[in-house]
PDB file of N, CA and C in Angstrom:
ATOM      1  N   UNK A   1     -34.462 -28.036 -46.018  1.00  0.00           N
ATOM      2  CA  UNK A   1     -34.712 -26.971 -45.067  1.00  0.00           C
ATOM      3  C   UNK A   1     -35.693 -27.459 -44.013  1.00  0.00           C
ATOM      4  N   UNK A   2     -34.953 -27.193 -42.760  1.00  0.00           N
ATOM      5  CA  UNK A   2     -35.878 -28.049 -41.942  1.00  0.00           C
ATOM      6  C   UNK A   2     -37.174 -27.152 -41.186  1.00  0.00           C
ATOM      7  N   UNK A   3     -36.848 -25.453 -41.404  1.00  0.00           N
ATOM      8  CA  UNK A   3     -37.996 -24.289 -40.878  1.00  0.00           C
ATOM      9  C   UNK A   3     -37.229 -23.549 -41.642  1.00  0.00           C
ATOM     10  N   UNK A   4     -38.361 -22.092 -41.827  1.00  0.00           N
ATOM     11  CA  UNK A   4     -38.386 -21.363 -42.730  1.00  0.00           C
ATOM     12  C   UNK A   4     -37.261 -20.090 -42.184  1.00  0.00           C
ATOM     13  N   UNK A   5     -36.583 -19.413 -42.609  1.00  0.00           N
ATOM     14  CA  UNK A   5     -35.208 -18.509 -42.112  1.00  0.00           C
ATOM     15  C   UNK A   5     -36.210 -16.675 -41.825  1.00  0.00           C
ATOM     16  N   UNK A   6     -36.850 -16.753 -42.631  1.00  0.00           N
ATOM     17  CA  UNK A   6     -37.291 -15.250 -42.542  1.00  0.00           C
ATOM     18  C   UNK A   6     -35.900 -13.783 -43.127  1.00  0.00           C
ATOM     19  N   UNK A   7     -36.263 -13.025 -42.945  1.00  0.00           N
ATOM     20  CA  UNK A   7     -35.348 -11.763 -43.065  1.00  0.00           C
ATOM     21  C   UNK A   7     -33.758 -12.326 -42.362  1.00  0.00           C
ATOM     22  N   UNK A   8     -32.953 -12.411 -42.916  1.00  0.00           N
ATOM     23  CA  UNK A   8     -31.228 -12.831 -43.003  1.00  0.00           C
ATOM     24  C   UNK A   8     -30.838 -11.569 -42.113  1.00  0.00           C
ATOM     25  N   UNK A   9     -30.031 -11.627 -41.689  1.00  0.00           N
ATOM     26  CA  UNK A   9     -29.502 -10.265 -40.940  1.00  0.00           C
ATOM     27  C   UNK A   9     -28.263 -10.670 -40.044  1.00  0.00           C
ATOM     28  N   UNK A  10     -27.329  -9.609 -39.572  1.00  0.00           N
ATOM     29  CA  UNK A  10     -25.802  -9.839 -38.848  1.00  0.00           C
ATOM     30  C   UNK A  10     -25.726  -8.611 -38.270  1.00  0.00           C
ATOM     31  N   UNK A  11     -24.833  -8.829 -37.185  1.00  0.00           N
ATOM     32  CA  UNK A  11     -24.697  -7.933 -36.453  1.00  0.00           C
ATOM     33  C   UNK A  11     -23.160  -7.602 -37.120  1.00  0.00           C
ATOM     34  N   UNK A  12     -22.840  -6.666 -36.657  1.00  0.00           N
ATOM     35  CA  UNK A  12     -21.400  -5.751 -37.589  1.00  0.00           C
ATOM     36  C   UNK A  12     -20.372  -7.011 -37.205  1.00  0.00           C
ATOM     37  N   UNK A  13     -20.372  -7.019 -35.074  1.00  0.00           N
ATOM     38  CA  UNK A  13     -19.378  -7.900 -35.205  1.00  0.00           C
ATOM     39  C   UNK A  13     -19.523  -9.472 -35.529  1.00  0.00           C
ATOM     40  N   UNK A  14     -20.411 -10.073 -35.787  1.00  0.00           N
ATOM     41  CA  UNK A  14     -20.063 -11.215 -36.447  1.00  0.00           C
ATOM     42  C   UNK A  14     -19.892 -11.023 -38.038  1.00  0.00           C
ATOM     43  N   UNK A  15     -19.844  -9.623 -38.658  1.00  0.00           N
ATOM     44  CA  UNK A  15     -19.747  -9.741 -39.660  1.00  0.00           C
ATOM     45  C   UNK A  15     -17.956  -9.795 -40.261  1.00  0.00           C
ATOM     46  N   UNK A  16     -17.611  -9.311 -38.904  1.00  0.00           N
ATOM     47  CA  UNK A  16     -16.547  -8.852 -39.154  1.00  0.00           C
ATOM     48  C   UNK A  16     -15.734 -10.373 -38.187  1.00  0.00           C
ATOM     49  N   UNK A  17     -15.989 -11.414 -37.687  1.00  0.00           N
ATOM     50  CA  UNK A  17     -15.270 -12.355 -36.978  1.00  0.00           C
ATOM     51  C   UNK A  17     -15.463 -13.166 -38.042  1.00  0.00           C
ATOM     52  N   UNK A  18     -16.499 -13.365 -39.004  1.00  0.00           N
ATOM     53  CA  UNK A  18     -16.464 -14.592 -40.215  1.00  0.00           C
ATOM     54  C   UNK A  18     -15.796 -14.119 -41.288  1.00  0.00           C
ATOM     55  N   UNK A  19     -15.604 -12.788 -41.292  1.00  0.00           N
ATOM     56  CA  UNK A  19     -14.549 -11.800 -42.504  1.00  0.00           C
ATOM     57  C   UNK A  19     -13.694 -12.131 -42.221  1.00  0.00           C
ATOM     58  N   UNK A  20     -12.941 -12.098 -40.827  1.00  0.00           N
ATOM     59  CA  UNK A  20     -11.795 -12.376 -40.070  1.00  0.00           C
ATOM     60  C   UNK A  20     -10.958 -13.852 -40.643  1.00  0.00           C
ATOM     61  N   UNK A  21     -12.251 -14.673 -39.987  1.00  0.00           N
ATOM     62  CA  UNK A  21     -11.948 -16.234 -40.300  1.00  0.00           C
ATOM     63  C   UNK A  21     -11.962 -17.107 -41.554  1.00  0.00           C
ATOM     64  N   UNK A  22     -12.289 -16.163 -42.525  1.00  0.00           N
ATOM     65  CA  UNK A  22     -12.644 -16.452 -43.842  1.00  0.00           C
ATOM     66  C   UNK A  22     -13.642 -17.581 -43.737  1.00  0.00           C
ATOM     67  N   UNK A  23     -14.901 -16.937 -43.165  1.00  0.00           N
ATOM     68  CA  UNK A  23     -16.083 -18.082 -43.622  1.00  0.00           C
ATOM     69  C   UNK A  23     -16.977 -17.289 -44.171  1.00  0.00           C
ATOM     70  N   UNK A  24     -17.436 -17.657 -45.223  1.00  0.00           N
ATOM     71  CA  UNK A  24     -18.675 -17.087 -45.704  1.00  0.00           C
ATOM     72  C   UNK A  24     -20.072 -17.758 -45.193  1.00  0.00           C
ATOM     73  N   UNK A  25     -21.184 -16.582 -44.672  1.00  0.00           N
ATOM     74  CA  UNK A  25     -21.863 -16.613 -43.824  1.00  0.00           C
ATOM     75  C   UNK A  25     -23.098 -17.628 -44.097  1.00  0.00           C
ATOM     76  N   UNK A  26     -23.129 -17.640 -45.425  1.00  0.00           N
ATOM     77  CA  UNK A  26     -23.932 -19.040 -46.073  1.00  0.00           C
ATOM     78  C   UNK A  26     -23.501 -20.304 -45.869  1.00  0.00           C
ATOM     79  N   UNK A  27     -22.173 -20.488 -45.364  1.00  0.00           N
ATOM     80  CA  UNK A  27     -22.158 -22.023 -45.547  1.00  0.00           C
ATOM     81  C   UNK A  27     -22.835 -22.649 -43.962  1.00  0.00           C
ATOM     82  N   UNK A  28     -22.443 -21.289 -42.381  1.00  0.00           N
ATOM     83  CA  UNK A  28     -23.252 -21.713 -41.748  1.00  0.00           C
ATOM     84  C   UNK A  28     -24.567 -21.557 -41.582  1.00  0.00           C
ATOM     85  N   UNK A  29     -25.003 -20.676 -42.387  1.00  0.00           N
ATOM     86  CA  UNK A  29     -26.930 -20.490 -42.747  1.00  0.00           C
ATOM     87  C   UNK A  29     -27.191 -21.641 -43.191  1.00  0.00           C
ATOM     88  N   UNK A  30     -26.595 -22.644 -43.887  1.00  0.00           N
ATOM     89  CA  UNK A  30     -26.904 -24.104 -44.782  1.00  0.00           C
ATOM     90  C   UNK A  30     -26.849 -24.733 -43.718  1.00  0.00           C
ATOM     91  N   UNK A  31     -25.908 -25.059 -42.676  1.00  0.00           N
ATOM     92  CA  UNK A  31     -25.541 -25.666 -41.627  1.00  0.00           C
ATOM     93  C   UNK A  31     -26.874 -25.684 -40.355  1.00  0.00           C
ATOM     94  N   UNK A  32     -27.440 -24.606 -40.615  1.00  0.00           N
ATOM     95  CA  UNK A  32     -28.422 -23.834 -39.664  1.00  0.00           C
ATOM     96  C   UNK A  32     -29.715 -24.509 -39.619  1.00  0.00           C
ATOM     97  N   UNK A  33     -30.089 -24.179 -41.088  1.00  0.00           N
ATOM     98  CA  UNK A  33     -31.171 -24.691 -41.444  1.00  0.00           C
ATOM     99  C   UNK A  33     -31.280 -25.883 -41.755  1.00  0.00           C
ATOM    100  N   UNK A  34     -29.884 -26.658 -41.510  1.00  0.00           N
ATOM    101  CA  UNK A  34     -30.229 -27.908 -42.095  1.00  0.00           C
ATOM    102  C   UNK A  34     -30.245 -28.860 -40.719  1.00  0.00           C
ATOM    103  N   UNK A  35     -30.192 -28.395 -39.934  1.00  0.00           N
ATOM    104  CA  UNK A  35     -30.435 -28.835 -38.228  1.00  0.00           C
ATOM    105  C   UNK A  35     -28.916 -29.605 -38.085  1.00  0.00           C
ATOM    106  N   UNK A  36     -28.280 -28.969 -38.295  1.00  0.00           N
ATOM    107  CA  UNK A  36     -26.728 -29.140 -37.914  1.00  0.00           C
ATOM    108  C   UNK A  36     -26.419 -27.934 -37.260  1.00  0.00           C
ATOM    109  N   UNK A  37     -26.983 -28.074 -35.626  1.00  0.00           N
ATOM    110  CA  UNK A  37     -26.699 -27.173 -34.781  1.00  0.00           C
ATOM    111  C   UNK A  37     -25.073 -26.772 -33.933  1.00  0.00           C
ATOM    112  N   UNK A  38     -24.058 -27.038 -34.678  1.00  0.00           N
ATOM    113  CA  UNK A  38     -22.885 -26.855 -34.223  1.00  0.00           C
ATOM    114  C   UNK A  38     -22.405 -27.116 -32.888  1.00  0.00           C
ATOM    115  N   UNK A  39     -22.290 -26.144 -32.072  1.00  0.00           N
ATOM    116  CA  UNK A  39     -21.557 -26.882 -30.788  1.00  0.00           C
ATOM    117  C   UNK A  39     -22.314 -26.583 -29.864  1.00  0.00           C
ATOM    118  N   UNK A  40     -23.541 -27.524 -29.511  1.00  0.00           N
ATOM    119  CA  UNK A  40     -24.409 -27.045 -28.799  1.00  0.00           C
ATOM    120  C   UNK A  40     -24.279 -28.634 -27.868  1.00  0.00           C
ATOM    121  N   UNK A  41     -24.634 -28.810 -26.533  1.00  0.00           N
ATOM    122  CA  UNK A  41     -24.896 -29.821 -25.806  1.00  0.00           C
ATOM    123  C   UNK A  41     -25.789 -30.695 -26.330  1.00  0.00           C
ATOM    124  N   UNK A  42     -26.364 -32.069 -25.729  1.00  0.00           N
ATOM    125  CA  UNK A  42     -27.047 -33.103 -25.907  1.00  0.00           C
ATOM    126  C   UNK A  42     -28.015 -32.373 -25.985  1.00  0.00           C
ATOM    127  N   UNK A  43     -28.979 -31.509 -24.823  1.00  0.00           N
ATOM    128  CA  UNK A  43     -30.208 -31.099 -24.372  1.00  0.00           C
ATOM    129  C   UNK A  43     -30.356 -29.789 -25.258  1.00  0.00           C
ATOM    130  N   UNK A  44     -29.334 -28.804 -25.708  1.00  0.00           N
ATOM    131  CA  UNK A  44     -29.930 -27.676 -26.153  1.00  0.00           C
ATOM    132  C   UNK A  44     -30.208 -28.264 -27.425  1.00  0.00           C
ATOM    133  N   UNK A  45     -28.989 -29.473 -28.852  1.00  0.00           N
ATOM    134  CA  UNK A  45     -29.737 -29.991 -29.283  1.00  0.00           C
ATOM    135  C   UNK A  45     -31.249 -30.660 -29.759  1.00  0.00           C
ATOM    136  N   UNK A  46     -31.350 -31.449 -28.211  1.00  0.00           N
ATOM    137  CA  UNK A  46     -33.126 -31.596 -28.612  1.00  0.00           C
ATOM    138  C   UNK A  46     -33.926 -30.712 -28.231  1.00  0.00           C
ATOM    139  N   UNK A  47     -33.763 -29.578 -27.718  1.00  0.00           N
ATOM    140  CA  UNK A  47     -34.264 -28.452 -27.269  1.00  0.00           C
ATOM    141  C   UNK A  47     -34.857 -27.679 -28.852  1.00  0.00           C
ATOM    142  N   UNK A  48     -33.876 -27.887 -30.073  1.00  0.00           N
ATOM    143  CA  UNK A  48     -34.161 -27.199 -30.790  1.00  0.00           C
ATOM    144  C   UNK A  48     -34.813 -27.810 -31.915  1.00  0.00           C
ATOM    145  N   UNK A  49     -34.764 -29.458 -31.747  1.00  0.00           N
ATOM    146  CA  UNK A  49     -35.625 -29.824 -32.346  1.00  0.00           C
ATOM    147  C   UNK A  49     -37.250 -29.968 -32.081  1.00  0.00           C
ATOM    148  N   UNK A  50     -37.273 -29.613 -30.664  1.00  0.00           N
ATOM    149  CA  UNK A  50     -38.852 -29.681 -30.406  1.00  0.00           C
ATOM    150  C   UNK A  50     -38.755 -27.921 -30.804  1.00  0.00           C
ATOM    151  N   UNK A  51     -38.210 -27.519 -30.685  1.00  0.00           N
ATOM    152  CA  UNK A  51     -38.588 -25.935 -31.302  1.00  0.00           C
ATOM    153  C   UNK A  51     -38.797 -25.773 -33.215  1.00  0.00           C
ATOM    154  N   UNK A  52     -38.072 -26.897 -33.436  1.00  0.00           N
ATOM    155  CA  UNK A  52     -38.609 -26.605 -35.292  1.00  0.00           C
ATOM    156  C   UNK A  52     -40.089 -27.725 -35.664  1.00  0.00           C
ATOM    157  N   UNK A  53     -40.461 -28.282 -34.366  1.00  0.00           N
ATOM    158  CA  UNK A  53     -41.986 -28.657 -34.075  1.00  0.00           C
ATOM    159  C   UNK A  53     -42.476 -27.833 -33.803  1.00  0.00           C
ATOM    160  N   UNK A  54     -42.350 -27.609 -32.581  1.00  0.00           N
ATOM    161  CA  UNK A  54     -43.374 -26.267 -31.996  1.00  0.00           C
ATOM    162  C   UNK A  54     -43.708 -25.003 -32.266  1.00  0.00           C
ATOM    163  N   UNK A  55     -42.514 -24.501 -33.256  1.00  0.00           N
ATOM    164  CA  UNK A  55     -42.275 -22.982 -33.672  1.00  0.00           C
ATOM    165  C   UNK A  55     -41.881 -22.077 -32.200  1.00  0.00           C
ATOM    166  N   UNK A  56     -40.832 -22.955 -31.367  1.00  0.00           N
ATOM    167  CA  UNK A  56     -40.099 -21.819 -30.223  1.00  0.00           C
ATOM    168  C   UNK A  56     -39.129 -21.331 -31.664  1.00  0.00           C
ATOM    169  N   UNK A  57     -38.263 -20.472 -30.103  1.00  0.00           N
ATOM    170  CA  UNK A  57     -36.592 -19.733 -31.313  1.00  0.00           C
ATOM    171  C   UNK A  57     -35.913 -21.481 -31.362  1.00  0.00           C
ATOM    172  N   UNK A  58     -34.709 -21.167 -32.474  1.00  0.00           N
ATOM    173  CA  UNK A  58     -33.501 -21.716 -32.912  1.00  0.00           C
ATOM    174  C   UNK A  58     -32.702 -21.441 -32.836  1.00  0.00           C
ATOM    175  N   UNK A  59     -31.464 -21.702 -32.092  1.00  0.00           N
ATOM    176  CA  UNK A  59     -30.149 -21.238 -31.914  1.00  0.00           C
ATOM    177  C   UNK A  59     -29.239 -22.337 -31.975  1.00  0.00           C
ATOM    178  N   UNK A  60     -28.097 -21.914 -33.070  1.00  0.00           N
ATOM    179  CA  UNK A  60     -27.195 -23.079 -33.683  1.00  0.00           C
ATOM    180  C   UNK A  60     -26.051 -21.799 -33.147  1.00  0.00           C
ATOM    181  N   UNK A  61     -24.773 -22.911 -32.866  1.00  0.00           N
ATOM    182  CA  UNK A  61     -23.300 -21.811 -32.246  1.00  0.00           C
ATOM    183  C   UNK A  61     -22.356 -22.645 -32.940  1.00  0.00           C
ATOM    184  N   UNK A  62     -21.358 -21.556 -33.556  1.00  0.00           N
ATOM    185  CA  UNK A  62     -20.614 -22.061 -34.275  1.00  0.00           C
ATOM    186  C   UNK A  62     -19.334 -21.619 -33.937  1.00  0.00           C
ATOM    187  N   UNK A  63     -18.436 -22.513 -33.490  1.00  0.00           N
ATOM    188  CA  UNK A  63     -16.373 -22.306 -33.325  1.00  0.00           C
ATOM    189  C   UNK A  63     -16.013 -22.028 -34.046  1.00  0.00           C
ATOM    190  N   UNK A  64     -15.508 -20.966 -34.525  1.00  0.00           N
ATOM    191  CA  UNK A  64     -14.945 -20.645 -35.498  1.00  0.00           C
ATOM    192  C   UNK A  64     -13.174 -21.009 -35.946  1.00  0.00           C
ATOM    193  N   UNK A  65     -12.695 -20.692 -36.779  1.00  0.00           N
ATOM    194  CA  UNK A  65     -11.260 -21.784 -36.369  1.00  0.00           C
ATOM    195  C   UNK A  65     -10.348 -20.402 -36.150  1.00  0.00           C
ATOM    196  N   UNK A  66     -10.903 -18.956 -35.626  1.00  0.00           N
ATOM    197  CA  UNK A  66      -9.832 -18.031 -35.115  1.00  0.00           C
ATOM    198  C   UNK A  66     -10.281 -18.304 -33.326  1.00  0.00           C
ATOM    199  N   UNK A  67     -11.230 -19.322 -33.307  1.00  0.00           N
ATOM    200  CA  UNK A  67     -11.429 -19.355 -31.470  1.00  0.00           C
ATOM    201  C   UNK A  67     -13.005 -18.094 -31.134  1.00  0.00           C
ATOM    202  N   UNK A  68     -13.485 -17.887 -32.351  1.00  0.00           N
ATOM    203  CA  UNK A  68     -14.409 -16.760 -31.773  1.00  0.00           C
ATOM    204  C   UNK A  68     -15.827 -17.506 -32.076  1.00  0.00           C
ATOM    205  N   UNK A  69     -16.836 -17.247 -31.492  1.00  0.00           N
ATOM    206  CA  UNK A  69     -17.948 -18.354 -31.318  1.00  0.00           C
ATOM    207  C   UNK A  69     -19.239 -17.322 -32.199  1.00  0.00           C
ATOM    208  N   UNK A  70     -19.530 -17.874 -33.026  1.00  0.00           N
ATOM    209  CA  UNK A  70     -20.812 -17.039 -33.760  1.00  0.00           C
ATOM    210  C   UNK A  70     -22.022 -17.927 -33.530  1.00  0.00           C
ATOM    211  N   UNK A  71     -22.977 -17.269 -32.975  1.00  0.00           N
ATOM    212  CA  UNK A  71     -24.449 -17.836 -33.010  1.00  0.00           C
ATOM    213  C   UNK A  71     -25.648 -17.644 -33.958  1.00  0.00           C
ATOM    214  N   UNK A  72     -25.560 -18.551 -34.416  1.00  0.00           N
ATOM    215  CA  UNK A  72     -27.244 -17.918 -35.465  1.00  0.00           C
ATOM    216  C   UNK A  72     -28.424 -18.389 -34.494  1.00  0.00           C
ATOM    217  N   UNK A  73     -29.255 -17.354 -34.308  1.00  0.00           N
ATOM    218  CA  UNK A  73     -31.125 -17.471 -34.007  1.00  0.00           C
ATOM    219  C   UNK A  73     -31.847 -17.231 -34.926  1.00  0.00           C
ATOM    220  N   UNK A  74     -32.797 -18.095 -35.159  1.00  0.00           N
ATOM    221  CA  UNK A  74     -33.884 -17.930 -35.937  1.00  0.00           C
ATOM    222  C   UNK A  74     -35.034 -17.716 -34.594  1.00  0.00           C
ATOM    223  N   UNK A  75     -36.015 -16.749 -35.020  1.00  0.00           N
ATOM    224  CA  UNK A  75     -37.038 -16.444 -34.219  1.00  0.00           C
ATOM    225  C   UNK A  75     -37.687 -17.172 -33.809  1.00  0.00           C
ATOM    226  N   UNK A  76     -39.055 -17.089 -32.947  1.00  0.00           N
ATOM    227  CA  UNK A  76     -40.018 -18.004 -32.727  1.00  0.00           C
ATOM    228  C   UNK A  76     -41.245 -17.659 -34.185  1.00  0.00           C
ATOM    229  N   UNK A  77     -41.136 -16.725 -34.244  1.00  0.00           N
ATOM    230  CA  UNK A  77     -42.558 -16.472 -35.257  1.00  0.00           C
ATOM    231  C   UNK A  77     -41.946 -16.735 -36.820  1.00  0.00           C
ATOM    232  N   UNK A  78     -40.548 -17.306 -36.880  1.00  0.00           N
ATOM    233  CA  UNK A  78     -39.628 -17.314 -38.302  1.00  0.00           C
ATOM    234  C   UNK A  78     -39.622 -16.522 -39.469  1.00  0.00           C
ATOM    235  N   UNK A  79     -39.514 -14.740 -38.397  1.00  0.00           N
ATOM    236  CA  UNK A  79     -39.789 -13.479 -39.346  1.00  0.00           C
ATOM    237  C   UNK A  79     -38.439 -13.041 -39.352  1.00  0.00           C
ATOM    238  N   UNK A  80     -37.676 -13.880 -38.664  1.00  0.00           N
ATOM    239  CA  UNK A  80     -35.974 -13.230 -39.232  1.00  0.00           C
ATOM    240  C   UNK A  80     -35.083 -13.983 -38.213  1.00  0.00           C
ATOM    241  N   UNK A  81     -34.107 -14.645 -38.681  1.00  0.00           N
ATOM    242  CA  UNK A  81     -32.576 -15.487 -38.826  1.00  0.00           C
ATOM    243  C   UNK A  81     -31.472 -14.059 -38.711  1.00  0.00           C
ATOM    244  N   UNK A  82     -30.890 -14.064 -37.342  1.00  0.00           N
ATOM    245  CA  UNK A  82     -29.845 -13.488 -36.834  1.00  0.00           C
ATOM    246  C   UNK A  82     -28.301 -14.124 -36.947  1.00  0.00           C
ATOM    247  N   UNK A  83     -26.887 -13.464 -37.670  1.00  0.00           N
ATOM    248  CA  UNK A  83     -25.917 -14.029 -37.276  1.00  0.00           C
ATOM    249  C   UNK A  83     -25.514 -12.935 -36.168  1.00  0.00           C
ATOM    250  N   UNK A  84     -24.849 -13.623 -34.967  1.00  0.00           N
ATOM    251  CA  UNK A  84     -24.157 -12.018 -33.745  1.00  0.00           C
ATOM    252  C   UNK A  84     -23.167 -13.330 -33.260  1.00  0.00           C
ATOM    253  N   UNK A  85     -22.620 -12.146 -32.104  1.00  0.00           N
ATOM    254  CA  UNK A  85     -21.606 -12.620 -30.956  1.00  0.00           C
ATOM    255  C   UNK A  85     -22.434 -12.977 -29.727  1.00  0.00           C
ATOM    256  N   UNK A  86     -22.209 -14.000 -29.092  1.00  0.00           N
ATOM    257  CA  UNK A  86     -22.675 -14.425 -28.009  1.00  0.00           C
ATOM    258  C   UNK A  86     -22.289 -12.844 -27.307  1.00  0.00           C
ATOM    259  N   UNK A  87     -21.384 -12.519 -26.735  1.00  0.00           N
ATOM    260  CA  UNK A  87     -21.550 -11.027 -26.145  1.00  0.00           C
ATOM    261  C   UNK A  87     -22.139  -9.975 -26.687  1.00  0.00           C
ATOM    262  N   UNK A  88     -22.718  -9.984 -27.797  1.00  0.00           N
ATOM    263  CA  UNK A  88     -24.116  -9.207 -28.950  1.00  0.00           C
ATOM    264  C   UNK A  88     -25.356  -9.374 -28.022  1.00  0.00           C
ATOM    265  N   UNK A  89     -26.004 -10.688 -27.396  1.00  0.00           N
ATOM    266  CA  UNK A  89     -27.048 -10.700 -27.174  1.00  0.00           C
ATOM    267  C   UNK A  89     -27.633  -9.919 -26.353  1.00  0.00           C
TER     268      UNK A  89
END
């Protein structure tokens, strides 16, 4: 675990696009925390590793294989780990 997750939490519709896609929401929380930031650029990449230095937010985005994109954030203060829809935010 590379920072601490805090309070777990989802928004309805990503609960319902990883229901959809048959992923269970732990395997990308493992993915999350394990700084396997999914489909993120070169820069938002190291962006988020100076953030699990510094204590900014964390945001890992994940393709899902129905085409629908789920994002997990972890906070800046790491009092709670969000799964949503990029159109959620």
């Amino acid at each position: 675990m590379k920072f601490e997750l805090g309070a777990i939490v989802a928004t309805p519709g990503a609960l319902a696009a990883m229901e959809e896609a048959g992923i269970n929401p732990a395997s990308l929380l493992l993915k999350h925390v394990s700084g396997d930031w999914g489909d993120l650029c070169p820069e938002d990449r190291a962006e988020n590793e100076l953030s699990v230095k510094a204590g900014f937010r964390i945001l890992s985005s994940y393709k899902l294989e129905s085409g629908c994109k789920i994002w997990i954030i972890t906070e800046a203060d790491r009092s709670a780990t969000t799964f949503l829809l990029p159109s959620e935010y």
